[in-house]
Structures are given as C-alpha cells and as structure tokens.
N, C-alpha and C. Protein backbone atom coordinates (compact mmCIF):
# COMPACT_ATOMS: atom_id res chain seq x y z
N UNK A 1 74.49 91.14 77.08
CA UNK A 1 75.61 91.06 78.00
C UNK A 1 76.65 92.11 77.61
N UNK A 2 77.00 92.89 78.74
CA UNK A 2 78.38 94.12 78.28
C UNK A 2 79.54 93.39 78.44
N UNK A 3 80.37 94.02 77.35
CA UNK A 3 81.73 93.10 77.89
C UNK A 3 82.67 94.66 78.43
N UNK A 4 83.45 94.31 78.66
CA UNK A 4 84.16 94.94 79.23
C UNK A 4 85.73 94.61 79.52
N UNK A 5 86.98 95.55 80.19
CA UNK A 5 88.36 95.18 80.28
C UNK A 5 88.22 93.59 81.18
N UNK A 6 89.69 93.15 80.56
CA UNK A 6 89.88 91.80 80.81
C UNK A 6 90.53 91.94 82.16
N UNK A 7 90.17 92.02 83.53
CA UNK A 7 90.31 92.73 84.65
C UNK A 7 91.25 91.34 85.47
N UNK A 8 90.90 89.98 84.72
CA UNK A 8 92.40 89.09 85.04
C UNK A 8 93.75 89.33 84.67
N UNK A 9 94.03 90.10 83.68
CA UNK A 9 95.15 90.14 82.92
C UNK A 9 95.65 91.33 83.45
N UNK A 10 95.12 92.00 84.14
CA UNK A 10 95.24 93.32 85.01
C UNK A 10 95.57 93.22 86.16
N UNK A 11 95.07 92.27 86.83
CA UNK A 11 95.57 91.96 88.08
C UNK A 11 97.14 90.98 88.36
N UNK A 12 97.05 90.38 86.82
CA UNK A 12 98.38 89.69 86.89
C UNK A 12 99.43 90.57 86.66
N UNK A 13 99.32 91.58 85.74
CA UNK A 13 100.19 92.49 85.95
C UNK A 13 100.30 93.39 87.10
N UNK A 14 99.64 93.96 87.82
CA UNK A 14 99.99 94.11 89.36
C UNK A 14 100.73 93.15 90.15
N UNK A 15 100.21 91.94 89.85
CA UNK A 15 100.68 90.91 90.80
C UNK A 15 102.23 90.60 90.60
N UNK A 16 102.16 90.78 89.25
CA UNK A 16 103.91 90.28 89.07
C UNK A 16 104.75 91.95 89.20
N UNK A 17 103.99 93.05 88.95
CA UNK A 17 104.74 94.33 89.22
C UNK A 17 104.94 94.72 90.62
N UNK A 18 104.58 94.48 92.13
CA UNK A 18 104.36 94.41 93.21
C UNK A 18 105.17 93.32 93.15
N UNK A 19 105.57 92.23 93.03
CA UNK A 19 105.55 90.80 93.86
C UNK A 19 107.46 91.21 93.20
N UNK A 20 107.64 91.25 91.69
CA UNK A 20 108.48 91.62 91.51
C UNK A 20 109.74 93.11 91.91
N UNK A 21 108.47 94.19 92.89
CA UNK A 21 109.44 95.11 93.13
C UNK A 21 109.86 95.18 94.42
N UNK A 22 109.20 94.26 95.01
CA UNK A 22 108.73 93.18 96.66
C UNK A 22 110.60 93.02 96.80
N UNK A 23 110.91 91.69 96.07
CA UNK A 23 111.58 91.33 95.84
C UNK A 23 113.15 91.75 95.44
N UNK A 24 112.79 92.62 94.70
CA UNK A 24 113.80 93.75 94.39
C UNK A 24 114.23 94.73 95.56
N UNK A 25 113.35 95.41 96.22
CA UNK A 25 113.83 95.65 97.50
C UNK A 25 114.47 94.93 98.14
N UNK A 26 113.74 93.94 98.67
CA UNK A 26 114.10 93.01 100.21
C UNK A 26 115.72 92.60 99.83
N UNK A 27 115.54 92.00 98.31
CA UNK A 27 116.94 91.22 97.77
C UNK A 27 117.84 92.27 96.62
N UNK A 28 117.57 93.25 97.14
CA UNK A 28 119.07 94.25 96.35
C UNK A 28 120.12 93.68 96.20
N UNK A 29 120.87 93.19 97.27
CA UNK A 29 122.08 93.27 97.75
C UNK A 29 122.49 91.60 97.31
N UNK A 30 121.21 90.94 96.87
CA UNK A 30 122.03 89.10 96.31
C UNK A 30 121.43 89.21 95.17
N UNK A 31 122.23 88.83 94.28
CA UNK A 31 122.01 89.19 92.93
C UNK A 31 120.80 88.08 92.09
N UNK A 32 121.09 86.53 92.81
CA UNK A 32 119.42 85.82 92.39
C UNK A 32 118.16 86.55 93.17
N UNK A 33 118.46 87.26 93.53
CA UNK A 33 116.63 87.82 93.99
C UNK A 33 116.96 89.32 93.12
N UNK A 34 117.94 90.07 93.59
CA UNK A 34 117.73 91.10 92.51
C UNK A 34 116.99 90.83 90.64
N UNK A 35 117.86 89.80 90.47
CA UNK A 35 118.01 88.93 88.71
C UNK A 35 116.16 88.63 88.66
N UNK A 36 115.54 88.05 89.44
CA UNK A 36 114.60 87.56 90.09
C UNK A 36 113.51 88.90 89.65
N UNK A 37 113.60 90.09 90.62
CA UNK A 37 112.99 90.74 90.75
C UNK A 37 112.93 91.67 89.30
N UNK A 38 114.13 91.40 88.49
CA UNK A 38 113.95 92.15 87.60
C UNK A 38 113.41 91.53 86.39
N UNK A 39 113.46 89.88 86.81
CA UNK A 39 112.20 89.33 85.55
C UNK A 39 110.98 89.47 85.93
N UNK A 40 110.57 89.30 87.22
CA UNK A 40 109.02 89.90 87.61
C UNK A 40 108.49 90.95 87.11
N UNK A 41 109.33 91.85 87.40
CA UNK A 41 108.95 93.12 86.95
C UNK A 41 108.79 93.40 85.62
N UNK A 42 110.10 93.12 84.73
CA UNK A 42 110.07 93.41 83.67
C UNK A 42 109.33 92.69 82.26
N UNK A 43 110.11 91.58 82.13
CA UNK A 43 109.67 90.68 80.57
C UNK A 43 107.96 90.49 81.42
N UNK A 44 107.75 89.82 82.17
CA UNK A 44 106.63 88.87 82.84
C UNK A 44 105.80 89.93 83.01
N UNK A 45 105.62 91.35 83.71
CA UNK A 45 104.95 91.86 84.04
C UNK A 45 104.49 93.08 82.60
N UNK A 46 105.35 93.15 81.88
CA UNK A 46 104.90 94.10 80.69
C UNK A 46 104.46 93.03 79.25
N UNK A 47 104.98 91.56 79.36
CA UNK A 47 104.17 90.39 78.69
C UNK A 47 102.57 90.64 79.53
N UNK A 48 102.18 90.60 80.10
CA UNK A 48 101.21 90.83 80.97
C UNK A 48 99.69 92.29 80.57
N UNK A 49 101.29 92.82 80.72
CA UNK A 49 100.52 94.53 80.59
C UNK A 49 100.29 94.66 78.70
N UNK A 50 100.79 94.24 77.99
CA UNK A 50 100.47 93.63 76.43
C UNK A 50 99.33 92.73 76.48
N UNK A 51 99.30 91.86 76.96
CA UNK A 51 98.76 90.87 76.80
C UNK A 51 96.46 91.00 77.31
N UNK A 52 96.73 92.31 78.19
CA UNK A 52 95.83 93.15 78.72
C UNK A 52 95.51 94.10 77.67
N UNK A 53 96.30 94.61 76.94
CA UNK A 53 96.06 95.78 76.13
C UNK A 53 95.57 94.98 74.87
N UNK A 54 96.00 93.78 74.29
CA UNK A 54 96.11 93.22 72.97
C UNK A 54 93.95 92.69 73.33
N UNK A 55 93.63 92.36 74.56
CA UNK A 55 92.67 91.42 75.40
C UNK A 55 91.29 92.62 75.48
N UNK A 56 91.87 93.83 76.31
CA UNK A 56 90.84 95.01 76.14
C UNK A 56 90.88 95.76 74.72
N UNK A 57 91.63 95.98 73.91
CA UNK A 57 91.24 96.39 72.31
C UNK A 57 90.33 95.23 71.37
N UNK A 58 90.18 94.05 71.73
CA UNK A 58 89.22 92.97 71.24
C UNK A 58 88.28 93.22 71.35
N UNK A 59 88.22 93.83 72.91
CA UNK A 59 86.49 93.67 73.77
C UNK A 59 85.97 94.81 73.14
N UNK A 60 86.84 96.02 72.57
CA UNK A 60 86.39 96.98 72.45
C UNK A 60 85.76 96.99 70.96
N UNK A 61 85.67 96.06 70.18
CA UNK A 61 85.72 95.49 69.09
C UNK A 61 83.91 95.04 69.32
N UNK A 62 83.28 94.62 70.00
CA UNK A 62 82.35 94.12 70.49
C UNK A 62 81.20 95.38 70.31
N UNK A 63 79.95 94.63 70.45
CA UNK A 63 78.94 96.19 70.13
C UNK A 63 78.85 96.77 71.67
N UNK A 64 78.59 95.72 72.76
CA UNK A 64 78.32 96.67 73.81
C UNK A 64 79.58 96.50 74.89
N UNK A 65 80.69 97.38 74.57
CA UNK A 65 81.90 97.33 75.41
C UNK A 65 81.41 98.62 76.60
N UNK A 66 81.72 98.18 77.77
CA UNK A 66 81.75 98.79 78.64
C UNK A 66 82.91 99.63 79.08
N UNK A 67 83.98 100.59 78.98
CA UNK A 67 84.20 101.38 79.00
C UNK A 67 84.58 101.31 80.41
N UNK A 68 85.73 101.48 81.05
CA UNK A 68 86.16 102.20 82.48
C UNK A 68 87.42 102.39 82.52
N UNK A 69 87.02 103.85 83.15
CA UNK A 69 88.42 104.86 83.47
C UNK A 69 89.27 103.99 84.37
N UNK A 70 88.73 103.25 85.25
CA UNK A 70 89.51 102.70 86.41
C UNK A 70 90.43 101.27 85.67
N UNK A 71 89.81 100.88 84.73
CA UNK A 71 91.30 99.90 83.99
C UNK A 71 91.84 100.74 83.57
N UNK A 72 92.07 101.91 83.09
CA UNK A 72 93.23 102.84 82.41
C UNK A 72 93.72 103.18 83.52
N UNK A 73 93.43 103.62 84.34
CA UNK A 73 94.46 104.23 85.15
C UNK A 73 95.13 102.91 86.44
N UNK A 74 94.21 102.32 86.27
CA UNK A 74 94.83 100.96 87.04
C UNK A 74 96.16 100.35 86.64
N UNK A 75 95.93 100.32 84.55
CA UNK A 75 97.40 99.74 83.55
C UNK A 75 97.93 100.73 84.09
N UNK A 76 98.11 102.18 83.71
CA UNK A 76 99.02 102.66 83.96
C UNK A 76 99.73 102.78 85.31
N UNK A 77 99.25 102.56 86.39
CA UNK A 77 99.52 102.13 87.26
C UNK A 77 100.54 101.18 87.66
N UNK A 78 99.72 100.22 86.50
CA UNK A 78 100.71 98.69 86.88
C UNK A 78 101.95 99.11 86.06
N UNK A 79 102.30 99.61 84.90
CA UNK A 79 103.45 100.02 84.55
C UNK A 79 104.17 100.61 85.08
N UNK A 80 103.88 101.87 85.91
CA UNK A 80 105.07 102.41 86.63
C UNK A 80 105.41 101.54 87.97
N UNK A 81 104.66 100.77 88.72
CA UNK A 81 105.17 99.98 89.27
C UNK A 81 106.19 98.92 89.21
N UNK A 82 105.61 98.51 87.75
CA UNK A 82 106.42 98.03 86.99
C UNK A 82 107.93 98.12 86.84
N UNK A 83 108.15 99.32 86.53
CA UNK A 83 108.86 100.08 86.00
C UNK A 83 110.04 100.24 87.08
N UNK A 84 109.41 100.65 88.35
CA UNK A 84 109.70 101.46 89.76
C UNK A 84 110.45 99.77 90.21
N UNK A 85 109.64 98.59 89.70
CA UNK A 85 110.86 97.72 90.07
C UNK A 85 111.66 97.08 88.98
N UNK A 86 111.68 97.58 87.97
CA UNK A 86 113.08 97.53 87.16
C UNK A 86 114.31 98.38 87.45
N UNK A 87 113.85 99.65 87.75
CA UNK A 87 114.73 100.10 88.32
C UNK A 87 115.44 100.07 89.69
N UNK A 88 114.91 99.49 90.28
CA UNK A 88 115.46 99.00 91.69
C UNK A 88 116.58 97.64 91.46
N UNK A 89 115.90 96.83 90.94
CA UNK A 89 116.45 95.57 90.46
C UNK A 89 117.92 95.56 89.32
N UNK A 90 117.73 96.71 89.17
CA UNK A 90 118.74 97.19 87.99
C UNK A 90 119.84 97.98 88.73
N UNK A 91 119.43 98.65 89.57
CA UNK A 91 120.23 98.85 90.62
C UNK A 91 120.65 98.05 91.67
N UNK A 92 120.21 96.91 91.95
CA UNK A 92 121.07 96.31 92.68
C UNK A 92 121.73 95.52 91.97
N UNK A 93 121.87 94.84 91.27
CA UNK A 93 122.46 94.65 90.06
C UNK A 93 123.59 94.78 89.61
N UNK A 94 123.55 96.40 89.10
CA UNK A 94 124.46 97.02 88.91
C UNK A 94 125.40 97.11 90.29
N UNK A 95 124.52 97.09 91.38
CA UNK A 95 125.76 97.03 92.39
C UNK A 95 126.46 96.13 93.10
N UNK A 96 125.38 94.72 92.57
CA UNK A 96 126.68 93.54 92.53
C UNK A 96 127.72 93.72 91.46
N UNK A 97 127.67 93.96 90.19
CA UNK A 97 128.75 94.18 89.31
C UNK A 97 129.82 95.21 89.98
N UNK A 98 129.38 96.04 90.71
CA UNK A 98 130.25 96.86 90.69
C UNK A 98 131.30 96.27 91.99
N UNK A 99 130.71 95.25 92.91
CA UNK A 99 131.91 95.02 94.01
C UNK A 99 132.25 93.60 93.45
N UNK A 100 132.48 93.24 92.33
CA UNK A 100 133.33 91.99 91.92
C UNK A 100 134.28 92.57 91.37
C-alpha cells in the first residue's frame, strides 16, 4: 500500500482559508465578521496548514511514500489564501478602529 499526503488536512485548510476570506470580504465593515474572518483565516487555517505539514513529513517517513507536486502547490496555495484573508480582515478591522 503507498501512502501518501494527508489530502484531509489540506482541504481543511482551504476550507477555513476560503470560508475565512469569504467572510472577511462580505463583513469588512462589522467588526464580528471581520474578527471572525480573521480567526478563519489565520490561527485555524495555518493550525491546519501545520498540522498537514507535521501529517505529510510522517508519511514521508514510510518506505513507499507517494510523492505529489499537486499537495505542494495546493499548501502553498492554501497559505496565500490564507494570508490574502488576513489581510483583508485586518483591514477591516483596522477600519473599525479607526471610525471610533
């Protein structure tokens, strides 16, 4: 049997990097969906993207690891998405602070 990347722990980090920058858009402007969008994105979705990396360096540990380009560029993927909604979320944010 090949083992290969842990392709659940991959998809949860998409899911919470998307769902979290979802959110961050739509709710810029109210600061519980901004606040919201920037725990999706951030702690939850890079706990995630660790938690994938800590999961595929195990497998790789194994005699017959299967190897694919498409989980590397998929993580990295999910990080700048990631990322793309921290910074949104951080910006709206910042721009509730700024009209109190």
């Amino acid at each position: 049997m090949q083992a290969g990347p842990p392709w659940t722990w991959l998809a949860i980090e998409w899911a919470l990097a998307v769902v979290g920058l979802a959110v961050a858009v739509l709710g810029s402007r109210v600061l519980g969906l901004a606040l919201a969008g920037w725990l999706l994105s951030g702690p939850l979705a890079i706990l995630a993207a660790s938690t994938f990396t800590v999961r595929d360096t195990q497998a790789r540990t194994r005699p017959f690891y299967g190897e694919r380009d498409l989980a590397r560029y998929l993580h990295i993927g999910g990080l700048v998405v990631a990322a793309a909604g921290i910074v949104v979320a951080s910006l709206g944010i910042a721009g509730w602070a700024g009209r109190i």
